[in-house]
Protein backbone atom coordinates (compact mmCIF):
# COMPACT_ATOMS: atom_id res chain seq x y z
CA UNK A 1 -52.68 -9.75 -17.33
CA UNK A 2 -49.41 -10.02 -19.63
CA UNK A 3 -47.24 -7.25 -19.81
CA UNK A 4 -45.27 -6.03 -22.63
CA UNK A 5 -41.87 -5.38 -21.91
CA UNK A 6 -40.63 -4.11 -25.31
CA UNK A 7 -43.30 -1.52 -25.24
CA UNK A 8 -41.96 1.95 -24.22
CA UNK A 9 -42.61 3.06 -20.52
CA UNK A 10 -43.10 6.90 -21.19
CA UNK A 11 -45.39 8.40 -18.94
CA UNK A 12 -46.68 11.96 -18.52
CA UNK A 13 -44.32 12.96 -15.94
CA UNK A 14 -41.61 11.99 -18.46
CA UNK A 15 -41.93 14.73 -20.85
CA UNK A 16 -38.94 16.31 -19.78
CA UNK A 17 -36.42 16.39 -22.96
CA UNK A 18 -33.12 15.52 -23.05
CA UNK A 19 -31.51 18.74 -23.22
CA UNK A 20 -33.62 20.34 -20.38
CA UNK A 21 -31.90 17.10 -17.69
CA UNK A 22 -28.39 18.10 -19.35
CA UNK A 23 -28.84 22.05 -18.52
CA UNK A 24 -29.87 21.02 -14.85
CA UNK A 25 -26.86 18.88 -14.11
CA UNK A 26 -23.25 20.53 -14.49
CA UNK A 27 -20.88 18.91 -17.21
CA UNK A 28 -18.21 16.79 -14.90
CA UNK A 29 -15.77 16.08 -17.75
CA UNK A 30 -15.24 19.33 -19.12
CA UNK A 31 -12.06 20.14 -19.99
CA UNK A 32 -11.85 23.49 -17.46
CA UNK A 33 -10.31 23.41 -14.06
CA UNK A 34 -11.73 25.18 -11.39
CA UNK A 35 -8.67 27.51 -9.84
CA UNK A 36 -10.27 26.97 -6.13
CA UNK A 37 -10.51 23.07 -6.67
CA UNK A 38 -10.55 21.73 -3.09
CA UNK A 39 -9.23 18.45 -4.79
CA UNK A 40 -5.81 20.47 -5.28
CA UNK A 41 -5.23 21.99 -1.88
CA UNK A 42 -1.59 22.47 -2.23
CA UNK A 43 -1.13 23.67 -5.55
CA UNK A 44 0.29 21.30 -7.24
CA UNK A 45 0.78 21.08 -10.95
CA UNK A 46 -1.71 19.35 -12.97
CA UNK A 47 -1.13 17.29 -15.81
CA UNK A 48 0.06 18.21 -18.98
CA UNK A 49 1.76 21.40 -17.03
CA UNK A 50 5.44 22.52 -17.97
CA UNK A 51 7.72 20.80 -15.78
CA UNK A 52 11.06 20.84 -16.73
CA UNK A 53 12.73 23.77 -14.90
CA UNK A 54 11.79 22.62 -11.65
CA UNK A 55 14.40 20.84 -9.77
CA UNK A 56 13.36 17.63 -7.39
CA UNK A 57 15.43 17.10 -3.57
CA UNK A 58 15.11 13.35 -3.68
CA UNK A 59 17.04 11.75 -0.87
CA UNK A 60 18.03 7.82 -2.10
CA UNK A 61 18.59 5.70 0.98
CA UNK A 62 20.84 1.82 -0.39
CA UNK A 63 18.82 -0.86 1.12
CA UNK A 64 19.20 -1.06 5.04
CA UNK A 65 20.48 -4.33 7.20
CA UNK A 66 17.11 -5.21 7.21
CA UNK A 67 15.74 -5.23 3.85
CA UNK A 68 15.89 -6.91 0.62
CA UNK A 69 15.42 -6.62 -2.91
CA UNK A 70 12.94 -9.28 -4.56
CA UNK A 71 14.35 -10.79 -7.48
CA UNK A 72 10.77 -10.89 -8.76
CA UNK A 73 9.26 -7.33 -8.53
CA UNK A 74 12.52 -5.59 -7.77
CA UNK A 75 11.32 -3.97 -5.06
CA UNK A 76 12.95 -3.05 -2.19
CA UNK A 77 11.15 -4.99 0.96
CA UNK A 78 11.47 -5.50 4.74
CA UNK A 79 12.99 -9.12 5.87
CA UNK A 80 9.74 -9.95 7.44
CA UNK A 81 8.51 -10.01 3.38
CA UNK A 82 11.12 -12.82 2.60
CA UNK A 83 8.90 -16.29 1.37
CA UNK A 84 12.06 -17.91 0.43
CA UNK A 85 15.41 -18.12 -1.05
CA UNK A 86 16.66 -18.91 -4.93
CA UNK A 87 20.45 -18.87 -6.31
CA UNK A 88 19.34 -15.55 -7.57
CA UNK A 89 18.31 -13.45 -4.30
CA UNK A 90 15.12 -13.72 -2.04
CA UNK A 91 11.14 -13.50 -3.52
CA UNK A 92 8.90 -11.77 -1.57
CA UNK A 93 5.85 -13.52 -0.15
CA UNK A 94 3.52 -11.19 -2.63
CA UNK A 95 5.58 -12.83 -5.80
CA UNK A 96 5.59 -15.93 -4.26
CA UNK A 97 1.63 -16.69 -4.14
């Protein structure tokens, strides 16, 4: 028996509309934010939140004896990263392959 596969496949059990599914399951990318969102446990500010009067304690550490800084990526790597050498500093095995 051939089968028509450009025929629609509604059956009885499908006569549940559109808007009936979209009332059943909630609407994950609305724009509201739940205040008790487990996702946010320690408050911190969302996006698009004021935050220019707050004042960051950052402690910047210079490289250590033991580190470099990869004239590739510019980051700043442990000497067990080193792939090799140029005139211009070290590369670090990521940049190299």
């Amino acid at each position: 028996m051939a089968t028509d596969y450009d025929a629609p496949r509604k059956t009885d059990d499908d006569s549940e509309s559109i808007e009936a599914l979209k009332e059943r399951v909630p609407d994950k990318m609305s724009g509201s934010v739940d205040v008790e969102d487990s996702d946010n446990p320690a408050n911190f500010e969302l996006a698009g939140a004021d935050l220019s009067d707050l004042d960051l304690d950052v402690v910047v550490l210079p490289p250590q004896a033991d580190e470099f800084t990869c004239v590739s990526c510019f980051l700043v790597k442990h000497r067990s990263q080193v792939d090799h050498n140029t005139k211009l500093g070290a590369i670090c095995l990521e940049c190299a392959a």
